[in-house]
Every structure is written in C-alpha cells, then in structure tokens.
Protein backbone atom coordinates (compact mmCIF):
# COMPACT_ATOMS: atom_id res chain seq x y z
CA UNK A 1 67.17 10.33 53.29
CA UNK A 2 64.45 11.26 55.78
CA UNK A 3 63.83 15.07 55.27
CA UNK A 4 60.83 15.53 57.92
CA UNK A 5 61.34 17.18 61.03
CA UNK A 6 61.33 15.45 64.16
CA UNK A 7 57.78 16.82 65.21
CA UNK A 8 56.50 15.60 62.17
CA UNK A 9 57.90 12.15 62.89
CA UNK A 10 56.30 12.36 66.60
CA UNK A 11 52.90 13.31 65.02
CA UNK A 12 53.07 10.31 62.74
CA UNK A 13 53.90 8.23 65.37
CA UNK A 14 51.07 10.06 67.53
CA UNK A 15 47.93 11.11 65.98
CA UNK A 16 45.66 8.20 65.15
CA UNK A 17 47.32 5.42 66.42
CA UNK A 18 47.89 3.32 69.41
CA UNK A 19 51.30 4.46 70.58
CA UNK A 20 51.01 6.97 73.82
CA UNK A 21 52.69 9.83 74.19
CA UNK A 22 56.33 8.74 75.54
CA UNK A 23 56.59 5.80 72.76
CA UNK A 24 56.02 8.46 70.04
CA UNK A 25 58.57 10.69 71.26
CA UNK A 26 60.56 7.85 71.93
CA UNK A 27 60.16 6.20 68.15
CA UNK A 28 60.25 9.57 66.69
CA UNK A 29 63.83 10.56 68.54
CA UNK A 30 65.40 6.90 67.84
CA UNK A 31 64.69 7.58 64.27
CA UNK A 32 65.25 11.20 63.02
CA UNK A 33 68.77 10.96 65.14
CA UNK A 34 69.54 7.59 63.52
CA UNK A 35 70.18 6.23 67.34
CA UNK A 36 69.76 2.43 66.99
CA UNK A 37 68.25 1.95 70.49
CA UNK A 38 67.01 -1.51 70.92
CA UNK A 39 63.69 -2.91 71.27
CA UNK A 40 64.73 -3.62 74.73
CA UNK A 41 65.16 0.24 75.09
CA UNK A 42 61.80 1.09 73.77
CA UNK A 43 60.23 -1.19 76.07
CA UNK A 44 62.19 0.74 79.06
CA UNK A 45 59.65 4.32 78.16
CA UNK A 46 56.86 2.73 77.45
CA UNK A 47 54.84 2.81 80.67
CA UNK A 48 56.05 6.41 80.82
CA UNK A 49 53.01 7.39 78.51
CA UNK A 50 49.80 9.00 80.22
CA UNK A 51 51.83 10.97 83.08
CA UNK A 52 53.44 7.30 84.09
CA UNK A 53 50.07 5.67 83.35
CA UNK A 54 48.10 7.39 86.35
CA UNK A 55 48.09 11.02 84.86
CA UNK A 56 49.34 11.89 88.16
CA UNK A 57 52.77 12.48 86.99
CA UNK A 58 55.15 14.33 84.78
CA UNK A 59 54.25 14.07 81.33
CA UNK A 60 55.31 11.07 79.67
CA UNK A 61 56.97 12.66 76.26
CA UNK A 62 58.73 15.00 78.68
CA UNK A 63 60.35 12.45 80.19
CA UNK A 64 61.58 10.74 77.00
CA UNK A 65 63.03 13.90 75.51
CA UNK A 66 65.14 14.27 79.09
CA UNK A 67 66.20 10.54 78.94
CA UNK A 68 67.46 11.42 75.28
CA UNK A 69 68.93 14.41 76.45
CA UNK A 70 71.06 12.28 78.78
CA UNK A 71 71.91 9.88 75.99
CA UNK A 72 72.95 11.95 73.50
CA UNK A 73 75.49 14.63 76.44
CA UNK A 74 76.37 11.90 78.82
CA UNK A 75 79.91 10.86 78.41
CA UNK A 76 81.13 7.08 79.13
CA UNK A 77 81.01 7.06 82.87
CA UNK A 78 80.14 10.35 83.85
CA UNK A 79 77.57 11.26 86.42
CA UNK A 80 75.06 13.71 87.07
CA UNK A 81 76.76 16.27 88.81
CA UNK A 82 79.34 16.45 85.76
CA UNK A 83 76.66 16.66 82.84
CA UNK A 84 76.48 20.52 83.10
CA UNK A 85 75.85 20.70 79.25
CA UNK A 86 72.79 18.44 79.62
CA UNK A 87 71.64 20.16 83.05
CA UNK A 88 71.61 23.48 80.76
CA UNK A 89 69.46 21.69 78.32
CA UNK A 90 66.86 20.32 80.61
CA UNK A 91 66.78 23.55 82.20
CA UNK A 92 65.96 25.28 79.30
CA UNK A 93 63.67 22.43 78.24
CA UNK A 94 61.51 22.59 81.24
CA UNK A 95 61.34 26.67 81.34
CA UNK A 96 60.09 25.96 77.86
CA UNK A 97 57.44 23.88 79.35
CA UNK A 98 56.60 25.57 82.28
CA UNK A 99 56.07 28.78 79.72
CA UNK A 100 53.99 27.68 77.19
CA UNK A 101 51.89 25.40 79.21
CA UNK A 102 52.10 26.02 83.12
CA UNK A 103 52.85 22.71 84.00
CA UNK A 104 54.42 18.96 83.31
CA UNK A 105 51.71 16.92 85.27
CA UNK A 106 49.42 14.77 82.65
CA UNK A 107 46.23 15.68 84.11
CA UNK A 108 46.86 19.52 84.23
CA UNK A 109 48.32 19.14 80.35
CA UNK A 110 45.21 17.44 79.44
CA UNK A 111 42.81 20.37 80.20
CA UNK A 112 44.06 22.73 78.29
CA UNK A 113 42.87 23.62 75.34
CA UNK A 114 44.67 23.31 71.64
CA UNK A 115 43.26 25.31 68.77
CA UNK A 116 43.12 23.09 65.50
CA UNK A 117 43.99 19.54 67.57
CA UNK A 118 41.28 17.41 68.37
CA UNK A 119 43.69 16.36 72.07
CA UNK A 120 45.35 18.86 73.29
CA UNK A 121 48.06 16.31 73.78
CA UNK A 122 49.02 16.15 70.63
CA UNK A 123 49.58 19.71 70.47
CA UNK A 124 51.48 19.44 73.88
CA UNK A 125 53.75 16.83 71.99
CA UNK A 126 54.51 18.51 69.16
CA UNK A 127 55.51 21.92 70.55
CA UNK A 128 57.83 19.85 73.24
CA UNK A 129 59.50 17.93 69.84
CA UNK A 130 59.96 21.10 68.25
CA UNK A 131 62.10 22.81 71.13
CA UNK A 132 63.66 19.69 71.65
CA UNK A 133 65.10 19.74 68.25
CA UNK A 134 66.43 23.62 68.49
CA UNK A 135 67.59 22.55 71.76
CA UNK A 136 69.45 19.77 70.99
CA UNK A 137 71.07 21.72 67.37
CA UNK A 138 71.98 24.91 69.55
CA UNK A 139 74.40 22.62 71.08
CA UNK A 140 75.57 20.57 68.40
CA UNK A 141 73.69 17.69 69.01
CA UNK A 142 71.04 18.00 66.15
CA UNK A 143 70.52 15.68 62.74
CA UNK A 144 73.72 15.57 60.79
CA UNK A 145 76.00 17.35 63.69
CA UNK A 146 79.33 16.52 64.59
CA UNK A 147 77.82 15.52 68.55
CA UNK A 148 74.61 13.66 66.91
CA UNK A 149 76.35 10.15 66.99
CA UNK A 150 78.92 10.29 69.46
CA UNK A 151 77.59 7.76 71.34
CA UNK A 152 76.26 5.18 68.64
C-alpha cells in the first residue's frame, strides 16, 4: 500500500522529468485515488500542460484537478447545473488559487517566485495537490473514503 501523499506523487511525477504540469497532476490523481483511467484518458490532459501549451491560458494542473473534481462528484447523467457539490469544490479550489498566487494564467504563475524550488512551477503544483487533497477528503471523496470509488 502506497502511503505518500498525493503532492508527493505529483512531485515525483514533476520535478526532473519530462512530464508537464497537467500530466503530473493527472498521473499523480489516477494513482493515489486508485482511478483506473485509461491511457486514452491521459492522452485527453496532456496538451493541457504549459497554460494549454501557449502559457496564455489557465494553468494546466489546475485544469486537471477540476476535470477530476468532475469525475470523482458527477453522477451518471447529471449536468452542470446539478453538480452543486462539485461547483462548491471548484469554488473553493480556485479562491485557493486566486489567494495564494493571484492568478491561474501560466505566464503570470511562472514569474513568481518560490523559495527552495528551482521553478516556481513546481511549487505552484504542489501547493494546488495539497488543497486538492483536503478538498476532495472534506467531502468524502479522499483515499480510502466511502465517495473515493463511486464511480470506478
């Protein structure tokens, strides 16, 4: 049994290698909640890296964590408008965001500055994967939680 936390998984899936932002998050999420996403799945985020590959957009590992906070509240055939649970969880998500870092455009993320990381993504990573994991086990949905595999 896997006993890291899930920003430990996104750092080893981040720091020193290839894998951009998004398919860390993405790799790191499909692993320490034991989601079996396909390959096929994987391949869906991973152009989302780099603020969708222009730095012009949202950040990348942002996005992920949203699209997982979809997966894991979004019943069989419900839409949008009926996902208040996961609205609540974005919300909180992105106040998060807009706290600690001002912003969720690439480019803006990129400038600042992250004591003891050598790129300050990485730090901007690992603080998202950390309050997406108290988000997500505030309402049930964290490792090991009666919500964690509804879907699977």
């Amino acid at each position: 049994m896997n006993n890291k936390k899930l920003y430990e998984l996104v750092n080893e899936y981040h720091i020193d290698t290839d894998l951009s932002c998004a398919e860390a998050m993405f790799k790191a999420c499909n692993e320490y909640y034991d989601l079996k996403l396909s390959e096929e799945t994987r391949k869906m985020f991973s152009l989302m890296g780099i603020g969708m590959q222009t730095e012009q957009s949202c950040c990348g590992a942002f996005t992920v964590a949203v699209g997982i906070i979809g997966l894991m509240t979004t019943e069989d055939n419900q839409i949008n408008v009926d996902n208040s649970e996961g609205y609540q969880m974005i919300l909180e998500l992105t106040d998060f965001m807009f706290e600690a870092c001002g912003t969720l455009h690439c480019v803006e993320l990129q400038k600042l500055e992250a004591k003891n990381y050598s790129n300050p993504c990485h730090a901007i990573v690992e603080l998202l994967a950390k309050k997406l994991e108290e988000i997500l086990d505030c309402y049930g949905y964290g490792k090991g939680k009666k919500n964690s595999n509804k879907f699977s």
